[in-house]
C-alpha atoms as a PDB file:
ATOM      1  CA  UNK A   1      13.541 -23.618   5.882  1.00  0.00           C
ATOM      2  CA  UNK A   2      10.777 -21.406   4.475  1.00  0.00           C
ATOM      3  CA  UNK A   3      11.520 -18.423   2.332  1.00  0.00           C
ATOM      4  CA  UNK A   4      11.229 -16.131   5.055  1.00  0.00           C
ATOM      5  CA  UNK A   5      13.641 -17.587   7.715  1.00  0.00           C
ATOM      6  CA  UNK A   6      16.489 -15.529   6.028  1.00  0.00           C
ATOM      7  CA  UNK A   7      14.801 -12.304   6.946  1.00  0.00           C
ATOM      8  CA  UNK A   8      15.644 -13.315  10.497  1.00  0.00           C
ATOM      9  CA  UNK A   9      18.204 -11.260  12.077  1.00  0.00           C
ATOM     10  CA  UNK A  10      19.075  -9.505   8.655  1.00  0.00           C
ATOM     11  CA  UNK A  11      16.575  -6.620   9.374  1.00  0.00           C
ATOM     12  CA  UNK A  12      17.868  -3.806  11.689  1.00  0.00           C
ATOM     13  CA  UNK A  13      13.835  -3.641  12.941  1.00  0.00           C
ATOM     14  CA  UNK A  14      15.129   0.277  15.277  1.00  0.00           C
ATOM     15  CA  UNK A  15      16.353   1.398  11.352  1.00  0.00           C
ATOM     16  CA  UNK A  16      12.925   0.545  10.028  1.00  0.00           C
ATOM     17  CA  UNK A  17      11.302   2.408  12.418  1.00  0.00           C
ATOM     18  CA  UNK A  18      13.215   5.144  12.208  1.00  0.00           C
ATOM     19  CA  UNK A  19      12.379   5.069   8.331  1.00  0.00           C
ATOM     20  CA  UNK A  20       8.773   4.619   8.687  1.00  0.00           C
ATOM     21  CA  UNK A  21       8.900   7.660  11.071  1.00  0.00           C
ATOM     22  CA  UNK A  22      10.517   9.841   8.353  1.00  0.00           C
ATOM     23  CA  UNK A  23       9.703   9.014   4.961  1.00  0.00           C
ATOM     24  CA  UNK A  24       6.517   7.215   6.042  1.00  0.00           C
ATOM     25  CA  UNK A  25       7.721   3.839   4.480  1.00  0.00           C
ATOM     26  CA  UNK A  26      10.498   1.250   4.414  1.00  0.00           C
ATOM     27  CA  UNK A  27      11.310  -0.913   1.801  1.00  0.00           C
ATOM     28  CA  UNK A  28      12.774  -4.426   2.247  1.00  0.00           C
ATOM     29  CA  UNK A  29      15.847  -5.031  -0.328  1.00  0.00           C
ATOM     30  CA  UNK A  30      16.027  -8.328  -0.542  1.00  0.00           C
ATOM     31  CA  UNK A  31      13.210  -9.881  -2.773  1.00  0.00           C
ATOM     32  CA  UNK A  32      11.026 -13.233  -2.125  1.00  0.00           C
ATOM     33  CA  UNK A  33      11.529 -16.064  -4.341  1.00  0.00           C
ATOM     34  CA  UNK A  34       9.835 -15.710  -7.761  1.00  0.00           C
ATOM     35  CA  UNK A  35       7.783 -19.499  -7.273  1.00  0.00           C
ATOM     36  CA  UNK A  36       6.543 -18.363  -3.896  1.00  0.00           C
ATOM     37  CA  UNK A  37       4.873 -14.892  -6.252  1.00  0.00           C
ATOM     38  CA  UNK A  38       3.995 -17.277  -8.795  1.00  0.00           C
ATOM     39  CA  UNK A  39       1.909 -19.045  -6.507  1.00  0.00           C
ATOM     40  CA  UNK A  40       0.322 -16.860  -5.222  1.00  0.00           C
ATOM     41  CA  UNK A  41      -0.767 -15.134  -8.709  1.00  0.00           C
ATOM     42  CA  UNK A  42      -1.777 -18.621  -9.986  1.00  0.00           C
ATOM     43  CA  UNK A  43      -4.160 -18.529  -6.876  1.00  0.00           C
ATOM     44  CA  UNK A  44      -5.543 -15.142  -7.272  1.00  0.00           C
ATOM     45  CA  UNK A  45      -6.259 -16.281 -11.330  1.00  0.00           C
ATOM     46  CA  UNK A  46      -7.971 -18.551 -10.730  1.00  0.00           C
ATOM     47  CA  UNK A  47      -9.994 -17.425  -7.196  1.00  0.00           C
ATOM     48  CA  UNK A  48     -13.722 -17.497  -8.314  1.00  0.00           C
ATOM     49  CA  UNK A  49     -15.035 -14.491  -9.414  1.00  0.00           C
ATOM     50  CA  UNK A  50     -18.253 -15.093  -8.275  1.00  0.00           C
ATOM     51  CA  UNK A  51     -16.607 -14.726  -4.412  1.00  0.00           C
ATOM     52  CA  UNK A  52     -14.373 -11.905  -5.153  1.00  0.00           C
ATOM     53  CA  UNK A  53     -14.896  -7.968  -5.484  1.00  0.00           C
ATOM     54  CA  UNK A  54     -14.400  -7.266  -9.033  1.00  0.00           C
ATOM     55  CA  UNK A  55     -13.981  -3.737  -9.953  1.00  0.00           C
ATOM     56  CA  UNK A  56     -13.258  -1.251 -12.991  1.00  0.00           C
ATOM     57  CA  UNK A  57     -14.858  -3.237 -15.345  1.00  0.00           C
ATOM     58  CA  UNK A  58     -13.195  -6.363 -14.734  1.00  0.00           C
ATOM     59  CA  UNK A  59      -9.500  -4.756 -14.407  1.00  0.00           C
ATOM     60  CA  UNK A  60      -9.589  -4.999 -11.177  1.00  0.00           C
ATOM     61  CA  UNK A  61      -9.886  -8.709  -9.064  1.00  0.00           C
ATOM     62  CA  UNK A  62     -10.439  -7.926  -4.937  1.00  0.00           C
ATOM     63  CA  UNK A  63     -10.168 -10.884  -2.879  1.00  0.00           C
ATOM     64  CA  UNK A  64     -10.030  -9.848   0.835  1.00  0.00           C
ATOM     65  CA  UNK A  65      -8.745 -12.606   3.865  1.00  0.00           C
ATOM     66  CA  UNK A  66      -6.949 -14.438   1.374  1.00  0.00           C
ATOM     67  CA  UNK A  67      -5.069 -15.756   4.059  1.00  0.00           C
ATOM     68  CA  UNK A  68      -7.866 -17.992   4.903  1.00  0.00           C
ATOM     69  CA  UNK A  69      -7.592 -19.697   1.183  1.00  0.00           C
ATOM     70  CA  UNK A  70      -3.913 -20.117  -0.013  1.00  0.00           C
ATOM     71  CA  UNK A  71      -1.035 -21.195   2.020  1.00  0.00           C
ATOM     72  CA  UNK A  72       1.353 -19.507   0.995  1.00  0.00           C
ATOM     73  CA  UNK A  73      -0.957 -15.817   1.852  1.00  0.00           C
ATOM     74  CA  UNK A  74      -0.958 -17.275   5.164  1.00  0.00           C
ATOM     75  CA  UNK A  75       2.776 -17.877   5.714  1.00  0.00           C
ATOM     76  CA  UNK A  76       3.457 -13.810   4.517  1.00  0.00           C
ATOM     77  CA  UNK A  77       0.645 -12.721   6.902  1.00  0.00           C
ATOM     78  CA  UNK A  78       2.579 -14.613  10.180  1.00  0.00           C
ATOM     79  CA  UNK A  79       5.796 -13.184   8.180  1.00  0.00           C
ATOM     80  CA  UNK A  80       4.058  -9.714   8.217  1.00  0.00           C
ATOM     81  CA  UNK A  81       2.688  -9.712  11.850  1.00  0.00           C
ATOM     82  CA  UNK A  82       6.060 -10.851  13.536  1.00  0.00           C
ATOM     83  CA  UNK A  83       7.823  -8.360  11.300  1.00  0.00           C
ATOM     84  CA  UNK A  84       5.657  -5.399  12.571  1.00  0.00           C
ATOM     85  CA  UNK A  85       5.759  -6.683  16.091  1.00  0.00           C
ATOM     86  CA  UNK A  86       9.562  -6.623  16.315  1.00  0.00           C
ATOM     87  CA  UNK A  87       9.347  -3.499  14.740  1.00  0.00           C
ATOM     88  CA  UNK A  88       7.029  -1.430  16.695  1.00  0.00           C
ATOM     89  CA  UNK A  89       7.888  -3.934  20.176  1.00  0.00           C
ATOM     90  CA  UNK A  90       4.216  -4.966  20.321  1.00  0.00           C
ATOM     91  CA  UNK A  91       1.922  -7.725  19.543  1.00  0.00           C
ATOM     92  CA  UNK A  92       0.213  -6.499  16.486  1.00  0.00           C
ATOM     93  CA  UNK A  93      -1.794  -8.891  13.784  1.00  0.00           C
ATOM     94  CA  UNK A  94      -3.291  -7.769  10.456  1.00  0.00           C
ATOM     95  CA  UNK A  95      -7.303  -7.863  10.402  1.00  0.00           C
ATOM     96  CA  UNK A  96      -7.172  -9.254   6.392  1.00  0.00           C
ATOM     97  CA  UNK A  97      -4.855  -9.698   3.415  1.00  0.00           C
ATOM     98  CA  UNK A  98      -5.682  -8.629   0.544  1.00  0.00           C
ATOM     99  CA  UNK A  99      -4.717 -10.172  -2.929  1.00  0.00           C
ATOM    100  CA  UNK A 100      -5.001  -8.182  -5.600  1.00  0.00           C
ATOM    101  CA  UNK A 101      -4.814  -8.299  -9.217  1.00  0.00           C
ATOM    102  CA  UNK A 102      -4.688  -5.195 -11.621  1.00  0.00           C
ATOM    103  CA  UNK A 103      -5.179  -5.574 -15.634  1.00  0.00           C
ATOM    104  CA  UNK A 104      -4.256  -2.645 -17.622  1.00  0.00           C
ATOM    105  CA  UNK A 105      -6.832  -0.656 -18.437  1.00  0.00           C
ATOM    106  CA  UNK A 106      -8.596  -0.104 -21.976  1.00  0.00           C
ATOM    107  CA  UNK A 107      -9.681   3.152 -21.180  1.00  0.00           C
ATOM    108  CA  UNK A 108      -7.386   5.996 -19.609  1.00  0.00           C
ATOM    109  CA  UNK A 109      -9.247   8.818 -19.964  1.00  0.00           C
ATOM    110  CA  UNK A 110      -9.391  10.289 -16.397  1.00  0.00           C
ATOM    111  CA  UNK A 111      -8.095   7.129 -15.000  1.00  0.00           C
ATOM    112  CA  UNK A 112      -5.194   9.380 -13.202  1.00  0.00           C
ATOM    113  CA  UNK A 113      -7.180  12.175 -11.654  1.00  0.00           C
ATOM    114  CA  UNK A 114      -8.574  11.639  -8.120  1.00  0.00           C
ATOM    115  CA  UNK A 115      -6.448   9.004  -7.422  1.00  0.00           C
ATOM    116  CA  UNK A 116      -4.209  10.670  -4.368  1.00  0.00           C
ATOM    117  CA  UNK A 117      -5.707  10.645  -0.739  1.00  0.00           C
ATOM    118  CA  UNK A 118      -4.981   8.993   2.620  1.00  0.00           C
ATOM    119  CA  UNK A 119      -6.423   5.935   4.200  1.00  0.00           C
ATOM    120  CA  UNK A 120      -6.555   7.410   7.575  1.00  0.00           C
ATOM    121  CA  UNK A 121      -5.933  10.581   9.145  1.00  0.00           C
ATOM    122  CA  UNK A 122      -3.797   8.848  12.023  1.00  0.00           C
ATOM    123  CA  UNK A 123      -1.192   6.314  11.175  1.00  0.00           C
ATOM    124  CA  UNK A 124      -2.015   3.450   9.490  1.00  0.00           C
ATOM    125  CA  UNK A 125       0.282   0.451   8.647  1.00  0.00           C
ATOM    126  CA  UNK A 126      -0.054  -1.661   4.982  1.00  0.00           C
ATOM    127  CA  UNK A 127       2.615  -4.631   4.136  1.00  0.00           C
ATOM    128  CA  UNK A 128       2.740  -4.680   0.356  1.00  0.00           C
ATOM    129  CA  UNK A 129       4.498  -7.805  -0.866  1.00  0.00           C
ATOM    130  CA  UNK A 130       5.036  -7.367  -4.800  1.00  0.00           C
ATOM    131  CA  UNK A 131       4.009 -10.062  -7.216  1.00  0.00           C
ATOM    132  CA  UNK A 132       5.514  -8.957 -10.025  1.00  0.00           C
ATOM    133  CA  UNK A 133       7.883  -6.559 -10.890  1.00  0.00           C
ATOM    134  CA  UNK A 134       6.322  -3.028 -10.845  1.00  0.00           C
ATOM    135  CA  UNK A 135       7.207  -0.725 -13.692  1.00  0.00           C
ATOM    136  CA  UNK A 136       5.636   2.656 -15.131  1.00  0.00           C
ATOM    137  CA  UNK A 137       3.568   0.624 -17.462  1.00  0.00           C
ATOM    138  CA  UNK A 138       2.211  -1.146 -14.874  1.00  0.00           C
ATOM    139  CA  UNK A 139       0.857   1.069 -12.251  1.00  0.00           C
ATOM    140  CA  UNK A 140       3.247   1.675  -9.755  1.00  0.00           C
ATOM    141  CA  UNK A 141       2.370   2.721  -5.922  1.00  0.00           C
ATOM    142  CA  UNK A 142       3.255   7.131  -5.608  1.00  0.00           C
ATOM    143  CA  UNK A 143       4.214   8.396  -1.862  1.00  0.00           C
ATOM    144  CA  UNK A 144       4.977  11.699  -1.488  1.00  0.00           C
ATOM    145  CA  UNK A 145       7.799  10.956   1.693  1.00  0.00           C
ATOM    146  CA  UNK A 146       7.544  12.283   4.516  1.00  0.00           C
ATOM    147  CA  UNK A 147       3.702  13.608   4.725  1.00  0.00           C
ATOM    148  CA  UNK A 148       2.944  11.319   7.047  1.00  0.00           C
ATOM    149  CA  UNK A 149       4.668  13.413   9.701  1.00  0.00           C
ATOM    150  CA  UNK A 150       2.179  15.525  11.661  1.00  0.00           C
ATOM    151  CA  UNK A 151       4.011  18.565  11.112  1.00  0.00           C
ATOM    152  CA  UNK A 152       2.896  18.205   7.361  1.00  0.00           C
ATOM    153  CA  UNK A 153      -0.660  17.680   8.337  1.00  0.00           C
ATOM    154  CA  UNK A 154      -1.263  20.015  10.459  1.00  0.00           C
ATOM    155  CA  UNK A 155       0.737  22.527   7.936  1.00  0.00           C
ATOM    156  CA  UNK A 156      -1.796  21.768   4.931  1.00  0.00           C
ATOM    157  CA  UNK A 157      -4.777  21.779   7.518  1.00  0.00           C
ATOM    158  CA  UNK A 158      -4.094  25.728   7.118  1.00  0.00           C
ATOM    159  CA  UNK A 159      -4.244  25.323   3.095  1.00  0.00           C
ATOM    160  CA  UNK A 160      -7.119  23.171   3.132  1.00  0.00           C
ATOM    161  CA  UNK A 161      -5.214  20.774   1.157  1.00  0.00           C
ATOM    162  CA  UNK A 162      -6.430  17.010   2.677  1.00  0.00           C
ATOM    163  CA  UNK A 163      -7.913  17.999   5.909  1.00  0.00           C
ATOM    164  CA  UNK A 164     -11.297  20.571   6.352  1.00  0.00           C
ATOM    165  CA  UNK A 165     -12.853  21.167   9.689  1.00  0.00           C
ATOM    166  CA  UNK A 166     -15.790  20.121   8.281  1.00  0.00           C
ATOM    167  CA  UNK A 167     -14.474  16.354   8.700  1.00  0.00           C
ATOM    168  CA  UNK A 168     -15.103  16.623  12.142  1.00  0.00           C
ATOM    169  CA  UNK A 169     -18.614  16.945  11.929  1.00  0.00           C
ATOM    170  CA  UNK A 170     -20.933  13.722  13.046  1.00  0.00           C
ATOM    171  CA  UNK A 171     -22.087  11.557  10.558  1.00  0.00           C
ATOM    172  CA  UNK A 172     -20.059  13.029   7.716  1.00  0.00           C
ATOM    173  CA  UNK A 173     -19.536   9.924   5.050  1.00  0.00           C
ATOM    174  CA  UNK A 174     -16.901  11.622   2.575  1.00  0.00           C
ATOM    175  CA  UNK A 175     -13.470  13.780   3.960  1.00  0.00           C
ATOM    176  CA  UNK A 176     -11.449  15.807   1.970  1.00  0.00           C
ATOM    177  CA  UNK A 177      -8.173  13.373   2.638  1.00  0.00           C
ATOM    178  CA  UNK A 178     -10.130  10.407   0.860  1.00  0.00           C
ATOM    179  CA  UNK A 179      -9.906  12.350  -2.634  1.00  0.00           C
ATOM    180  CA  UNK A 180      -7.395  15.096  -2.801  1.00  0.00           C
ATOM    181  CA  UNK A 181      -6.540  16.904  -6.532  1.00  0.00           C
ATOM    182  CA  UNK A 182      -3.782  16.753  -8.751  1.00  0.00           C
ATOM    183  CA  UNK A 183      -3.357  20.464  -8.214  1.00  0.00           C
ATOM    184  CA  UNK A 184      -3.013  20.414  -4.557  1.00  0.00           C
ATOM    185  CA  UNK A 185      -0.675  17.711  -4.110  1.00  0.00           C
ATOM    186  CA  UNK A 186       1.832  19.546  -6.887  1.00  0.00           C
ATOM    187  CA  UNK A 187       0.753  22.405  -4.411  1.00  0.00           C
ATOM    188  CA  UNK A 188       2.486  20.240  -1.603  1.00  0.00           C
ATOM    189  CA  UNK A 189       4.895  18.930  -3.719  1.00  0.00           C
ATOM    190  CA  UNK A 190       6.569  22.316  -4.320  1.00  0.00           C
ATOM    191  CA  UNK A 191       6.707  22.922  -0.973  1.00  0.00           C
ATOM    192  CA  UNK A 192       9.921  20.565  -0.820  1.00  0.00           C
ATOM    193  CA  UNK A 193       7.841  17.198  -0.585  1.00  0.00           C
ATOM    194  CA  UNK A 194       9.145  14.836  -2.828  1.00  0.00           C
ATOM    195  CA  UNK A 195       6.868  11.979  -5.106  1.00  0.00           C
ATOM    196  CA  UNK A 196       8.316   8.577  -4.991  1.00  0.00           C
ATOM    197  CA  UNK A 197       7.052   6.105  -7.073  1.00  0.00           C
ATOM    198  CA  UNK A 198       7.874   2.242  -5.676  1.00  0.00           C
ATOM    199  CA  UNK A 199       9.504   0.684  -8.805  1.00  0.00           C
ATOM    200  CA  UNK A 200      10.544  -2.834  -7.948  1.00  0.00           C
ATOM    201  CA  UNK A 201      11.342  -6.735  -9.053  1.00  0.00           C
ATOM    202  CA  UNK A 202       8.749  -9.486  -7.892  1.00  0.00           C
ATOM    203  CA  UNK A 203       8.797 -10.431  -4.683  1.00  0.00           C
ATOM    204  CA  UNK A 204       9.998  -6.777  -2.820  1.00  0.00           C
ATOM    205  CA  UNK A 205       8.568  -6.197   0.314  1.00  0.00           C
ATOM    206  CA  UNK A 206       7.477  -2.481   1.682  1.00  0.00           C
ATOM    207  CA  UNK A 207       6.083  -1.334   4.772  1.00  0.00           C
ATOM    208  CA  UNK A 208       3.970   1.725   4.127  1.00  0.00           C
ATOM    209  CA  UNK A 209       1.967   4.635   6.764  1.00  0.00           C
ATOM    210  CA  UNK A 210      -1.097   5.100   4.243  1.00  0.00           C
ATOM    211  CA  UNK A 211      -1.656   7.909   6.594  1.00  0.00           C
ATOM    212  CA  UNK A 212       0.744   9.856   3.976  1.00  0.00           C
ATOM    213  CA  UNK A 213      -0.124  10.882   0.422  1.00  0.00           C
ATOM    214  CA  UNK A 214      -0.360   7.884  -2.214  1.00  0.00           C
ATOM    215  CA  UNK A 215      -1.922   6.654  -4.765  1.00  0.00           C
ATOM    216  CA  UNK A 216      -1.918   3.670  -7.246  1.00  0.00           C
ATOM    217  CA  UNK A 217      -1.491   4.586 -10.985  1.00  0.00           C
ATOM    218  CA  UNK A 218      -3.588   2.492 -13.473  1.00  0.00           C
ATOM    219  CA  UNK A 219      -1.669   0.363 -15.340  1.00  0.00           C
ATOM    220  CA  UNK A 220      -1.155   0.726 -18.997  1.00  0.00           C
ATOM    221  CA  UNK A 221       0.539  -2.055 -20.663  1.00  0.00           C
ATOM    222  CA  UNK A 222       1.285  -4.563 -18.014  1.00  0.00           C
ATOM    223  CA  UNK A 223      -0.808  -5.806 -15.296  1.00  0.00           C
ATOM    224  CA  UNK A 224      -0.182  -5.383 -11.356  1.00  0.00           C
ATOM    225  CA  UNK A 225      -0.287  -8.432  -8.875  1.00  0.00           C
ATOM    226  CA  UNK A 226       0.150  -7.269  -4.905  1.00  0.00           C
ATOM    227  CA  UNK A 227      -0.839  -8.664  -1.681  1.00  0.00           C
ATOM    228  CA  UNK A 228      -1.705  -5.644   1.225  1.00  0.00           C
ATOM    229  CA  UNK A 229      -1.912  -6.777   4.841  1.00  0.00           C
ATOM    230  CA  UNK A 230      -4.043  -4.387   6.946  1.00  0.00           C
ATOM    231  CA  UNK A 231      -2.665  -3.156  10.091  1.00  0.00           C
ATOM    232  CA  UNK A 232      -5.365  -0.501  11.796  1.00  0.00           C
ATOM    233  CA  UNK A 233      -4.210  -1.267  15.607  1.00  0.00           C
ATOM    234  CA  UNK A 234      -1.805   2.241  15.267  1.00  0.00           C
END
């Protein structure tokens, strides 16, 4: 039996949805074993470098459809895929998996600002699976719950907090929603919508709309080891 064969039946997938639909994410309480993680990061390590995106200086290791290199990717990506399709009662597969690896960073001057945005103005599903355990120090995912809804959109279209007319225009590379300020989302914030930052042990699970707020903080003292599998068929 394969680690995720205990999920089976143990998941009410109506609750999830419901969850998903208010907060804008659900998070899976029991954890995946800590060799399956370690795995995984051992792969990621030592993934050439040469065939990955590397970013920030070298904090940050990209290596996209790495279900197509480690096994154990592969077996969370059908675990993913069935998971969603139960959820949402459709066939849905993710187009890549990410692995990612996050060092802390030397420098963290500015490294907050800019951070918040959203992927997608409609919904947008991510499966995050947790390599190690997330902490302040090292860089945990931020949601502000709940602004996924389309009440809350269509609310801060009228401040001109994350959406401008001007995104509809033709052609138009940048949108407001792909970098939105500090200031604005404290803004939001005030207005009763609540920051929740995902601090978790190795191995959690979460099922995020990156249609809402969020961000990544840069980690400071430890570094950050995810996989993200990329659901855009919502």
């Amino acid at each position: 039996m394969n680690c995720f064969e205990a999920y089976t039946g143990s998941i009410s997938h109506a609750s999830v949805k419901k969850e998903i639909a208010n907060n804008g994410f659900f998070v899976v309480d029991r954890p995946l074993p800590i060799d399956f993680c370690n795995n995984i990061i051992k792969f990621l390590d030592e993934f050439p470098e040469g065939s990955a995106e590397i970013n920030y200086n070298g904090s940050e290791k990209r290596v996209y459809g790495s279900e197509k290199h480690c096994a154990e990717i592969a077996s969370f990506k059908t675990f993913s895929d069935r998971l969603l399709s139960d959820v949402f009662e459709r066939n849905v597969a993710s187009s890549s998996t990410l692995a990612i690896r996050n060092l802390p960073l030397k420098s963290k001057k500015n490294a907050i600002k800019g951070r918040w945005h959203l992927d997608s103005f409609r919904r947008q599903i991510k499966v995050f699976l947790f390599l190690t355990d997330v902490s302040h120090s090292s860089g945990p995912l931020q949601l502000v719950k709940g602004s996924n809804k389309l009440q809350f959109k269509c609310a801060n279209v009228a401040y001109g907090n994350v959406f401008s007319f001007k995104d509809l225009l033709w052609g138009k590379k940048t949108r407001l929603y792909q970098s939105i300020t500090d200031d604005a989302v404290e803004k939001i914030a005030g207005r009763g919508e609540r920051v929740k930052s995902l601090i978790c042990e190795a191995g959690t699970v979460a099922i995020v709309d990156t249609s809402m707020l969020h961000r990544a903080l840069p980690c400071e003292s430890q570094p950050r080891y995810a996989l993200t599998g990329y659901y855009d068929s919502f």
